[in-house]
Protein backbone atom coordinates (compact mmCIF):
# COMPACT_ATOMS: atom_id res chain seq x y z
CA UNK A 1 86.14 127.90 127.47
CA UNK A 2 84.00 129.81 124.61
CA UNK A 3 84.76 129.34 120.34
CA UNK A 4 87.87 130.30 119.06
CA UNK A 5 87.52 134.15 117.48
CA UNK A 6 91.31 133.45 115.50
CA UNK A 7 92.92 131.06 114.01
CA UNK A 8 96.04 129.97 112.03
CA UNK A 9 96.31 127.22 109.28
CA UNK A 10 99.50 125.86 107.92
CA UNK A 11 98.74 123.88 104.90
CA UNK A 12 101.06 121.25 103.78
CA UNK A 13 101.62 119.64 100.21
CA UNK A 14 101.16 115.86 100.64
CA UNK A 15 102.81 114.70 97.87
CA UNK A 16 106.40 115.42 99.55
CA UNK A 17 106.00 112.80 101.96
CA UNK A 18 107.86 114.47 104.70
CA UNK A 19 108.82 112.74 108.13
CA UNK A 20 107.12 113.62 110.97
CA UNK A 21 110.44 115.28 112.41
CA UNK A 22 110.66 117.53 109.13
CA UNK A 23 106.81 118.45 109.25
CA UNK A 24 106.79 119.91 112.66
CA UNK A 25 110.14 122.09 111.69
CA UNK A 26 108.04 123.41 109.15
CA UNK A 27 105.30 123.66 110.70
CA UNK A 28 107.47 126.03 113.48
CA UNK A 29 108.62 128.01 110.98
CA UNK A 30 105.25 128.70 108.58
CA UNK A 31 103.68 129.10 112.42
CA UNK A 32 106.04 131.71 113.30
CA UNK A 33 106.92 133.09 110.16
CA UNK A 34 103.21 134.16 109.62
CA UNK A 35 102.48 135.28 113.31
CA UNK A 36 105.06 138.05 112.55
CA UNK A 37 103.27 138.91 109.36
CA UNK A 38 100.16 139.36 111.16
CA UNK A 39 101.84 140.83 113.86
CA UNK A 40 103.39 143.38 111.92
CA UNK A 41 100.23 144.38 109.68
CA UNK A 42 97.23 143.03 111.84
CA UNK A 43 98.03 143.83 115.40
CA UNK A 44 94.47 143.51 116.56
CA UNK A 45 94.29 140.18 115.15
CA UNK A 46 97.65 138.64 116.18
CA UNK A 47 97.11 139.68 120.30
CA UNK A 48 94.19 138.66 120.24
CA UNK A 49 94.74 135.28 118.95
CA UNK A 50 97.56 135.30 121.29
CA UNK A 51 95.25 135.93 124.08
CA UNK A 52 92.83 132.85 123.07
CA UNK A 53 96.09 130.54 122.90
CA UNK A 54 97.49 130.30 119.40
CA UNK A 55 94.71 128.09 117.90
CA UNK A 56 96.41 125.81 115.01
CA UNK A 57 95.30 123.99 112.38
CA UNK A 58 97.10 121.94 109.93
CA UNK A 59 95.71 120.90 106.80
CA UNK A 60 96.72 118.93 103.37
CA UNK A 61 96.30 119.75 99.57
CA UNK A 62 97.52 117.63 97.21
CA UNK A 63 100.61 119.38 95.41
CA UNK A 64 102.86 122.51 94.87
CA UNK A 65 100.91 124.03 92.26
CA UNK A 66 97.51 124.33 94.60
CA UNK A 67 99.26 125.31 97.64
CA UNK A 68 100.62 128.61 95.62
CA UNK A 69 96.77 129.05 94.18
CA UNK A 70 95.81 128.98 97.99
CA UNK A 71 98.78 131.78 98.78
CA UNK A 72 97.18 133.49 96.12
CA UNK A 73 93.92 133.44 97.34
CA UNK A 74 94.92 134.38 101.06
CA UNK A 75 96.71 137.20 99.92
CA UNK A 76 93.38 138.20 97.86
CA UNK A 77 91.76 137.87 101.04
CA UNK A 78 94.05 140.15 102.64
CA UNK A 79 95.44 137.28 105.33
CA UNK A 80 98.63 137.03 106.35
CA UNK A 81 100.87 134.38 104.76
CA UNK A 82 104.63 133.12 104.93
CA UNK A 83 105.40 130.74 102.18
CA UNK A 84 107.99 128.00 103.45
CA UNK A 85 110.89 127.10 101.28
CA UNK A 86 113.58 124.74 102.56
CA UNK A 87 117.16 125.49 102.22
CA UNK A 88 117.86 121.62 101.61
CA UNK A 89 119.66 120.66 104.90
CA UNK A 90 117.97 117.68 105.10
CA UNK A 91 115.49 115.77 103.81
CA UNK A 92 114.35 117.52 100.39
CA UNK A 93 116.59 119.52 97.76
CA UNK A 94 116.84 123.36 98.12
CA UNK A 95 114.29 125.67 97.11
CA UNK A 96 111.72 122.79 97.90
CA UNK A 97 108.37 124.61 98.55
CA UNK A 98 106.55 122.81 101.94
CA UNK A 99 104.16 124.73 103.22
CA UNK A 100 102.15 127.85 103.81
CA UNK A 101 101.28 129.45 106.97
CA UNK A 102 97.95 131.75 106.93
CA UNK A 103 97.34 133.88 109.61
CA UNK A 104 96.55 134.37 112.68
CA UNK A 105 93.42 135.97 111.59
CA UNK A 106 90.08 136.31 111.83
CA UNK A 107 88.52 132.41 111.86
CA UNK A 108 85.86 132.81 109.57
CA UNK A 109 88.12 134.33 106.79
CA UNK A 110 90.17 131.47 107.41
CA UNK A 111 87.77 129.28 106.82
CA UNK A 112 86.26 131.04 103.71
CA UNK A 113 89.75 129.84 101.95
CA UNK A 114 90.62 126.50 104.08
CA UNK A 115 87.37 125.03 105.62
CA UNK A 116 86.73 122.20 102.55
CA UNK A 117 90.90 120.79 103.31
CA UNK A 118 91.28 117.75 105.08
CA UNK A 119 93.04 117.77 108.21
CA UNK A 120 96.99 116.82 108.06
């Protein structure tokens, strides 16, 4: 099996300390959440990452404040992006901002925004 041509990130803010239960519901819903973004407004780019098998990656920055510079940057990019924020059901109060999915999209303009983030 050749490289990966797409790719999706979900970058997650450390400093919640989140269970590994609650991280993977996020991660389903920033995973999902921004595969119908791309879907919708990069067709090309979400079938074919669909094609290749959903390649995932899930990274860390350190708080709120630099995961919304990252959204910004993404959206600079042009990438597709769903911004999770939890209703408060659980673990963390409402309106808590978790995560942020980015693509599927292109890998390299993935990485031009992501590739220095340590892995989750």
């Amino acid at each position: 099996m050749g490289g990966f041509e797409y790719k999706q990130v979900i970058i997650f803010r450390k400093d919640l300390k989140l269970s590994k239960g609650k991280i993977a519901a996020q991660a389903g819903h920033a995973a999902v959440s921004a595969a119908i973004e791309a879907r919708k407004y990069h067709r090309s780019w979400f079938d074919s990452w669909l094609l290749e098998g959903q390649r995932k990656i899930a990274v860390k920055i350190k708080n709120e404040k630099e995961l919304l510079k990252f959204k910004e940057f993404a959206v600079d990019l042009g990438l597709p992006t769903s911004l999770i924020i939890d209703r408060g059901l659980t673990e963390i109060p409402e309106g808590t901002i978790t995560c942020l999915g980015i693509g599927p999209a292109p890998a390299e303009k993935i990485d031009r925004l992501t590739r220095e983030l340590k892995l989750l």
